[in-house]
C-alpha atoms as a PDB file:
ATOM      1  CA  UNK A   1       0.000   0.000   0.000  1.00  0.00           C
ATOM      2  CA  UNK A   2       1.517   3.473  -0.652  1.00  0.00           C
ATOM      3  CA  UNK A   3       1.442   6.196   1.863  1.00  0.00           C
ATOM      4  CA  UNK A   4      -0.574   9.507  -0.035  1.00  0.00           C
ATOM      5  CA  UNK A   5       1.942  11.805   2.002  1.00  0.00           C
ATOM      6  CA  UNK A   6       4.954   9.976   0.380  1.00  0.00           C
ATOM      7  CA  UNK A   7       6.116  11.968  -2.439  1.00  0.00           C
ATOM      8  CA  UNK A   8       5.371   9.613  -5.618  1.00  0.00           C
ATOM      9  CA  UNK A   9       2.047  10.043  -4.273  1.00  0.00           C
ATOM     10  CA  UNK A  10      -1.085  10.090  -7.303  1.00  0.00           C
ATOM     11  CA  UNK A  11      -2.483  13.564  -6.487  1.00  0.00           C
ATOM     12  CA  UNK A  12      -4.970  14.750  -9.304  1.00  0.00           C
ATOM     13  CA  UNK A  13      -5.390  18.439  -8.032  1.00  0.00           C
ATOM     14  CA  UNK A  14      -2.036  18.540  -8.858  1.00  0.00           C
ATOM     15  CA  UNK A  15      -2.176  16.740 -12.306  1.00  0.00           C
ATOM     16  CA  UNK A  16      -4.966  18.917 -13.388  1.00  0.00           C
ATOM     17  CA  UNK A  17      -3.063  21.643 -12.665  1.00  0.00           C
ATOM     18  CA  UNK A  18      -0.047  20.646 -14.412  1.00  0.00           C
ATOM     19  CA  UNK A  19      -2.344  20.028 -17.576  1.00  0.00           C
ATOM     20  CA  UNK A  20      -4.039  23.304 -17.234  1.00  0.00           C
ATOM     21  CA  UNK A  21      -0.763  24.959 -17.019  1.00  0.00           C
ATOM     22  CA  UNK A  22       0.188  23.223 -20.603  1.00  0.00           C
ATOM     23  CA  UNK A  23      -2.984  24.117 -22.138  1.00  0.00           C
ATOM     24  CA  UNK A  24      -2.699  28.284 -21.316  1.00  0.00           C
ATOM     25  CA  UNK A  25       0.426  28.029 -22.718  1.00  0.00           C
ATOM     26  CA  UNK A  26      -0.382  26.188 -25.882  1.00  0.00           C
ATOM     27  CA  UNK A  27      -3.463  28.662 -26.109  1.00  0.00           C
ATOM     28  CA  UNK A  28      -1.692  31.229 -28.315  1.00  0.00           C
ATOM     29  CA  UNK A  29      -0.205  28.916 -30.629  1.00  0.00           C
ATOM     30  CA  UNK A  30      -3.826  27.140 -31.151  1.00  0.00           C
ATOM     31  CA  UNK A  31      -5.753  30.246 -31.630  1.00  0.00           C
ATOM     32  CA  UNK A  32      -2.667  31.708 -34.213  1.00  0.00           C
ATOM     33  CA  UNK A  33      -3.270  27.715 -36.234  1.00  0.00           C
ATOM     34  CA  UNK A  34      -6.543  27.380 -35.824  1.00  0.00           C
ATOM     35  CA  UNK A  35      -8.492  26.135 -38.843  1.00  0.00           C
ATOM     36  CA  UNK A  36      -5.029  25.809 -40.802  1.00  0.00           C
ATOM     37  CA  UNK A  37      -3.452  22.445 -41.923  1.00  0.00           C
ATOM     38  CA  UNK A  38      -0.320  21.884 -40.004  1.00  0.00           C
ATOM     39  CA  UNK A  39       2.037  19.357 -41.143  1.00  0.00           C
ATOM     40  CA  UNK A  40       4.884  17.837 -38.824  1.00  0.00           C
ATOM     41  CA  UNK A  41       7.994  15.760 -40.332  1.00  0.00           C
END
């Protein structure tokens, strides 16, 4: 069993953040290509 205060500890308030972080600073770049065909090599 794993102790929740142990640092490896699953905490989704703090995944959510970190996803919410990546998406506000993504936002820019998907407002600037939205609509447009963008191809990656």
């Amino acid at each position: 069993m794993t102790d929740p205060t142990s640092p490896g500890a699953f905490d989704p308030a703090q995944e959510a953040t970190g996803k919410a972080a990546v998406l506000a600073d993504a936002l820019p770049w998907m407002k600037a290509f939205h609509g447009a065909t963008v191809v990656i090599k």
